[in-house]
C-alpha atoms as a PDB file:
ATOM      1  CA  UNK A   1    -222.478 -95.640 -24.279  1.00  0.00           C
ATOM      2  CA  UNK A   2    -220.148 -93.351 -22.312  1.00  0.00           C
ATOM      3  CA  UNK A   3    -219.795 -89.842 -23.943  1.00  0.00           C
ATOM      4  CA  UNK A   4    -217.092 -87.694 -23.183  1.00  0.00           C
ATOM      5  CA  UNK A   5    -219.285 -85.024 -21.299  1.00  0.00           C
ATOM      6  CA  UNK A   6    -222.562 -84.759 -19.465  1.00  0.00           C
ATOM      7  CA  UNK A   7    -223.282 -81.409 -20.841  1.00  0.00           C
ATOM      8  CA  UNK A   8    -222.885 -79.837 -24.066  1.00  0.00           C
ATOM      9  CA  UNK A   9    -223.718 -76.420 -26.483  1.00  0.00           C
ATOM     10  CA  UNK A  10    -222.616 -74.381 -23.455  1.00  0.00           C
ATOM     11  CA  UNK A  11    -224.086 -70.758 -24.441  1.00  0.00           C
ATOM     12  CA  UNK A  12    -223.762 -67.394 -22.726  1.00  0.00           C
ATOM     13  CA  UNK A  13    -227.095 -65.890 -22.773  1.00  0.00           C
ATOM     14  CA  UNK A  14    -226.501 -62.416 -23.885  1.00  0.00           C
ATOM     15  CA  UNK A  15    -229.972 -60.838 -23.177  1.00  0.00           C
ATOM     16  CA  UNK A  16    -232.647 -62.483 -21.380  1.00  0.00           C
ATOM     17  CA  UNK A  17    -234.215 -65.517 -23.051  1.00  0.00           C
ATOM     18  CA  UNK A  18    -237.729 -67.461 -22.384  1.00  0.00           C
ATOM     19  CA  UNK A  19    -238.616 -70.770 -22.406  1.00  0.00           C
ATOM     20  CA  UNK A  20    -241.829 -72.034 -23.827  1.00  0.00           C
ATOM     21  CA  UNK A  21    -242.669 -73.158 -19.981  1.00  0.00           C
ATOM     22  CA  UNK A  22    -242.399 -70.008 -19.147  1.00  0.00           C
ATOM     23  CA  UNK A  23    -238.522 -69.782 -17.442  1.00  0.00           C
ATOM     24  CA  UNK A  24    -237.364 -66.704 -17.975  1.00  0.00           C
ATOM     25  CA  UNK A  25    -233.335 -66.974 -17.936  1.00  0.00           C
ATOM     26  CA  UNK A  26    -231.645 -63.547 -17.327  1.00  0.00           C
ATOM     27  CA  UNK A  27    -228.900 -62.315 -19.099  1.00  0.00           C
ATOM     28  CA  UNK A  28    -225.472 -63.455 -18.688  1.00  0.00           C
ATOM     29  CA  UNK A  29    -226.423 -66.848 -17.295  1.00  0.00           C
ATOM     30  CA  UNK A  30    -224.312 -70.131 -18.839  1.00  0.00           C
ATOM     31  CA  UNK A  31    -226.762 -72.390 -19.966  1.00  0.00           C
ATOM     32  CA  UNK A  32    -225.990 -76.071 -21.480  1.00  0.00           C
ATOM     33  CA  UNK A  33    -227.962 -79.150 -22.714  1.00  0.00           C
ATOM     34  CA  UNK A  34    -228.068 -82.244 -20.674  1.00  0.00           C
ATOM     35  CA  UNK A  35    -226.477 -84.809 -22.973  1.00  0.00           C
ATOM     36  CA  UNK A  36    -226.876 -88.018 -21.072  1.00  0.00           C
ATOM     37  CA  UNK A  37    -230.489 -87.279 -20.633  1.00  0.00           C
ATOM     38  CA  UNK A  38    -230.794 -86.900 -24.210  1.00  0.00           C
ATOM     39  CA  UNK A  39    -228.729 -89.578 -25.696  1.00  0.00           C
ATOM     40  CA  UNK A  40    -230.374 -91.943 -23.465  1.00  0.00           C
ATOM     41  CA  UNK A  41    -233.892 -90.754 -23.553  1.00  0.00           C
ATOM     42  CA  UNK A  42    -236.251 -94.294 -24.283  1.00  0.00           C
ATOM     43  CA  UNK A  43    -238.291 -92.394 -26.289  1.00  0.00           C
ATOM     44  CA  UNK A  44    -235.758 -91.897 -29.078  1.00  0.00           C
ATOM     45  CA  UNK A  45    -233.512 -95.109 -28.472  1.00  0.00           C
ATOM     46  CA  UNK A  46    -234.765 -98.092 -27.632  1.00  0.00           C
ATOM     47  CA  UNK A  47    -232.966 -99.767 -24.536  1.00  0.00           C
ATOM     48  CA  UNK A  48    -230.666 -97.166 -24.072  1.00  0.00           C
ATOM     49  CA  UNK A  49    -228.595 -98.610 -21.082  1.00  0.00           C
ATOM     50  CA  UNK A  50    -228.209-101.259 -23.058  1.00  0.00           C
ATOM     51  CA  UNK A  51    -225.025-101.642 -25.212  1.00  0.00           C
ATOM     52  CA  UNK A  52    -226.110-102.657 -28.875  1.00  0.00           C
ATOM     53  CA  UNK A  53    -223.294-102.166 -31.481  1.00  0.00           C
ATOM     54  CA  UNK A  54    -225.910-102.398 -33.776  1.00  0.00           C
ATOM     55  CA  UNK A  55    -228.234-100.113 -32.555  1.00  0.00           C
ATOM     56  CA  UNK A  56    -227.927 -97.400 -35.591  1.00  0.00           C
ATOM     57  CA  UNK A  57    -227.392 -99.670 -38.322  1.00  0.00           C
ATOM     58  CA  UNK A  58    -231.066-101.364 -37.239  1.00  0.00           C
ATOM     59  CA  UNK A  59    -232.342 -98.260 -36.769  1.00  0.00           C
ATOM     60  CA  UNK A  60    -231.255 -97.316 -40.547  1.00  0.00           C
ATOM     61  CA  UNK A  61    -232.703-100.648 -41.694  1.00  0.00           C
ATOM     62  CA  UNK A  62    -236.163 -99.946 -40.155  1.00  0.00           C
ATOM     63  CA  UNK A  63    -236.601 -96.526 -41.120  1.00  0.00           C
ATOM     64  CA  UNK A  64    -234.891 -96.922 -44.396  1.00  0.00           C
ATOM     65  CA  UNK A  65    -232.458 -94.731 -44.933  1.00  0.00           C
ATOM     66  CA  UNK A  66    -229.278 -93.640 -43.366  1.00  0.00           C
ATOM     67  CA  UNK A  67    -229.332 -90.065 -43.402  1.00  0.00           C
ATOM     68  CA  UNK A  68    -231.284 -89.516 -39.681  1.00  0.00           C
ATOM     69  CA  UNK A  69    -229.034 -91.827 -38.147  1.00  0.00           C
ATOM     70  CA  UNK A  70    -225.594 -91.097 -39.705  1.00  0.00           C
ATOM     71  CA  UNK A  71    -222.698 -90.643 -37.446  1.00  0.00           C
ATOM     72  CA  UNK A  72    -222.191 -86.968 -38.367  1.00  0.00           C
ATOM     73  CA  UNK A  73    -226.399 -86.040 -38.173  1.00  0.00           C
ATOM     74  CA  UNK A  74    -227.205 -83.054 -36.818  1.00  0.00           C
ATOM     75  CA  UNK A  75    -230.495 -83.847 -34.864  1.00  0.00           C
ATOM     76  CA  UNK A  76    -232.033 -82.835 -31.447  1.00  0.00           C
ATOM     77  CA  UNK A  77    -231.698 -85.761 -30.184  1.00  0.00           C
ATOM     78  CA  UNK A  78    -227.816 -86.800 -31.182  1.00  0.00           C
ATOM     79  CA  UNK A  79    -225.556 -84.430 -30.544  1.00  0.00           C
ATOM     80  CA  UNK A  80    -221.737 -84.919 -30.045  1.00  0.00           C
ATOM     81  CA  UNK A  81    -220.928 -82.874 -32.889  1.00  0.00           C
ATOM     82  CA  UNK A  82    -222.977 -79.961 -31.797  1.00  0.00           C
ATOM     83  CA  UNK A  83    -226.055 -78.587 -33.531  1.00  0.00           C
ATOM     84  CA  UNK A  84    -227.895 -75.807 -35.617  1.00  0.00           C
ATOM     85  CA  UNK A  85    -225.182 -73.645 -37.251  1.00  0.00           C
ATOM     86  CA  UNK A  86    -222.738 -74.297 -34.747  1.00  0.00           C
ATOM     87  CA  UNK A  87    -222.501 -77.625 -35.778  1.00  0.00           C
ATOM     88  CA  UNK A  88    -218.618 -78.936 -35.628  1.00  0.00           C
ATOM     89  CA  UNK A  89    -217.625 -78.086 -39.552  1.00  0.00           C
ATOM     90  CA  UNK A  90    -214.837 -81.132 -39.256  1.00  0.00           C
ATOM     91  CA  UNK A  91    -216.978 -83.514 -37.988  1.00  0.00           C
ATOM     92  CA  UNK A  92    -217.404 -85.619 -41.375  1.00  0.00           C
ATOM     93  CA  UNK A  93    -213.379 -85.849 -41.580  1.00  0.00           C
ATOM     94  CA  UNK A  94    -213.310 -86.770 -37.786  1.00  0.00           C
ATOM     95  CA  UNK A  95    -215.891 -89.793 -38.363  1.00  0.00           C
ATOM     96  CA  UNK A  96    -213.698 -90.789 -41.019  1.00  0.00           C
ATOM     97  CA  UNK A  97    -210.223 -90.659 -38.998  1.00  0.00           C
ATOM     98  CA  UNK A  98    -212.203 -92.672 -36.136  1.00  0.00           C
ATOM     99  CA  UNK A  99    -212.984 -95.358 -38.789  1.00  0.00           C
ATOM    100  CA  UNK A 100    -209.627 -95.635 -40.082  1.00  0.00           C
ATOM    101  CA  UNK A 101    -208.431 -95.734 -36.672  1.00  0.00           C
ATOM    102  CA  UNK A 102    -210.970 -98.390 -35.437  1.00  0.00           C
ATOM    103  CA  UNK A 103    -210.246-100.511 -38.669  1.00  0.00           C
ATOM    104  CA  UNK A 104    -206.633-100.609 -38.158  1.00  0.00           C
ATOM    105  CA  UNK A 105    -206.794-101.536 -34.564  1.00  0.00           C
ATOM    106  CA  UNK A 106    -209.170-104.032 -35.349  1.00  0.00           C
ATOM    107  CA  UNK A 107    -207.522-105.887 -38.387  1.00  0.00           C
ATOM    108  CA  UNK A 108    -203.828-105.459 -36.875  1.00  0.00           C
ATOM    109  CA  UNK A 109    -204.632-106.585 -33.118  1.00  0.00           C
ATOM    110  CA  UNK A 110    -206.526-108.601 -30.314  1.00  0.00           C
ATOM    111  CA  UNK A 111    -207.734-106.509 -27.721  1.00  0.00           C
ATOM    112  CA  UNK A 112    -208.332-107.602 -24.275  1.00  0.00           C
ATOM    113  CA  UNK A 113    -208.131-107.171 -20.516  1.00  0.00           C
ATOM    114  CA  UNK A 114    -205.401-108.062 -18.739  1.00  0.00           C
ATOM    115  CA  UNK A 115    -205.301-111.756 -16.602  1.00  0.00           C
ATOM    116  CA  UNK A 116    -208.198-111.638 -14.171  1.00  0.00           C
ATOM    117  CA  UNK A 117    -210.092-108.247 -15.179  1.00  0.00           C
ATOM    118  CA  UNK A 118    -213.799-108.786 -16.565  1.00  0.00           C
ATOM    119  CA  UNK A 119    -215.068-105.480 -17.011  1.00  0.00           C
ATOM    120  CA  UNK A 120    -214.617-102.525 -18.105  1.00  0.00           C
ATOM    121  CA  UNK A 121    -213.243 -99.908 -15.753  1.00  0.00           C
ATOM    122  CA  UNK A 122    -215.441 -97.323 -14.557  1.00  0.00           C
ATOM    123  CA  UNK A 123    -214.962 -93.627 -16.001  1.00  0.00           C
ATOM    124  CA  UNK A 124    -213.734 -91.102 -14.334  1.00  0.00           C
ATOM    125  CA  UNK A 125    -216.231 -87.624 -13.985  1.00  0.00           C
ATOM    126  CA  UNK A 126    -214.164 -84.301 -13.620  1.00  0.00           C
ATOM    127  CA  UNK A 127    -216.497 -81.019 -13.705  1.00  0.00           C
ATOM    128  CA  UNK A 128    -218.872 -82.020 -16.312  1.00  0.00           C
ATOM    129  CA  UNK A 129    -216.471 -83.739 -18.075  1.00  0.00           C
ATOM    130  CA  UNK A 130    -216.198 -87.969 -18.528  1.00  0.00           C
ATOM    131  CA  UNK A 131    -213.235 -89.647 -19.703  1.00  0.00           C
ATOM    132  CA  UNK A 132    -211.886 -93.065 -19.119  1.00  0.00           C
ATOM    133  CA  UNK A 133    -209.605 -94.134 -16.246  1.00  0.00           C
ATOM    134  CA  UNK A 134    -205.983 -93.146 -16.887  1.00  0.00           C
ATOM    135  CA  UNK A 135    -204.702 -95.609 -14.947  1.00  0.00           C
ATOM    136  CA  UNK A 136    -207.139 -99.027 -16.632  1.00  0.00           C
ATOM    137  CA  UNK A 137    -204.453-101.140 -18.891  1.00  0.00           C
ATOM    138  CA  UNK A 138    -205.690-102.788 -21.913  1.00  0.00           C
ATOM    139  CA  UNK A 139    -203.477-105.127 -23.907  1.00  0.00           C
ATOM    140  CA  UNK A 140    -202.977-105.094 -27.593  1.00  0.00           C
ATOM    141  CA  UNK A 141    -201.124-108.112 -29.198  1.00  0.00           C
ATOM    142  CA  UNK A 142    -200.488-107.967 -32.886  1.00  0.00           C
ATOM    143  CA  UNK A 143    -202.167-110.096 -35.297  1.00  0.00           C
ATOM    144  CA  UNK A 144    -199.741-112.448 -36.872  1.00  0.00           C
ATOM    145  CA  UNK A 145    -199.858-111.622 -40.919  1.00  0.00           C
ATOM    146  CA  UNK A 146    -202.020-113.745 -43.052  1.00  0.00           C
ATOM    147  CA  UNK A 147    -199.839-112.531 -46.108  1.00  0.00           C
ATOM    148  CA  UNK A 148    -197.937-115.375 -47.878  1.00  0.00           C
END
């Protein structure tokens, strides 16, 4: 729901470059893709304000298959690992550390809000940048071992 930027695939444009509507952008201009707009674009995902943890599994289901909607796709229309060929070249080992780390937070300990907060905290924007608020507190208490 919250990526970490609002822009992404910054390029330098090194000679002039046209557009199919018929922008011409000059040379030396810094041009970048507006990532919210297309990660949340209706057209592609349905309810996109709306937070489905399941949203790419159904979306596997219904087309049958998982290739288009794999975490580590390279697509027009997903694109936090970048695109074309300068797609990130780690990003299948990076989906796989975010697993493991997911997994072991997830079997090992109860996450929650502290005593009287209900929602999440809202993120903080710096430049085009969006990461959460350093100063939100979340509380992890181990899981008690099921091991006999």
């Amino acid at each position: 729901m919250h990526g970490l930027g609002c822009v992404g695939l910054q390029r330098l444009t090194i000679q002039p470059a046209s557009l199919p509507s018929g922008i011409v952008i000059p040379a030396g201009y810094n041009v970048a893709i507006n990532l919210k707009a297309i990660h949340h674009n209706p057209d592609v995902y349905p309810n996109p304000e709306v937070f489905d943890p399941f949203r790419f599994s159904q979306l596997r289901d219904d087309e049958g298959g998982d290739v288009k909607w794999g975490f580590t796709n390279v697509d027009r229309n997903y694109l936090p690992f970048g695109a074309g060929r300068h797609a990130c070249p780690g990003r299948f080992f990076a989906a796989m550390e975010l697993k493991v780390m997911l997994a072991h937070l997830l079997l090992n300990y109860d996450i929650s809000f502290p005593e009287g907060i209900t929602e999440r905290p809202k993120n903080l924007i710096i430049n085009s940048a969006t990461v959460p608020d350093g100063k939100a507190k979340v509380v992890f208490t181990p899981r008690v071992s099921q091991v006999t």
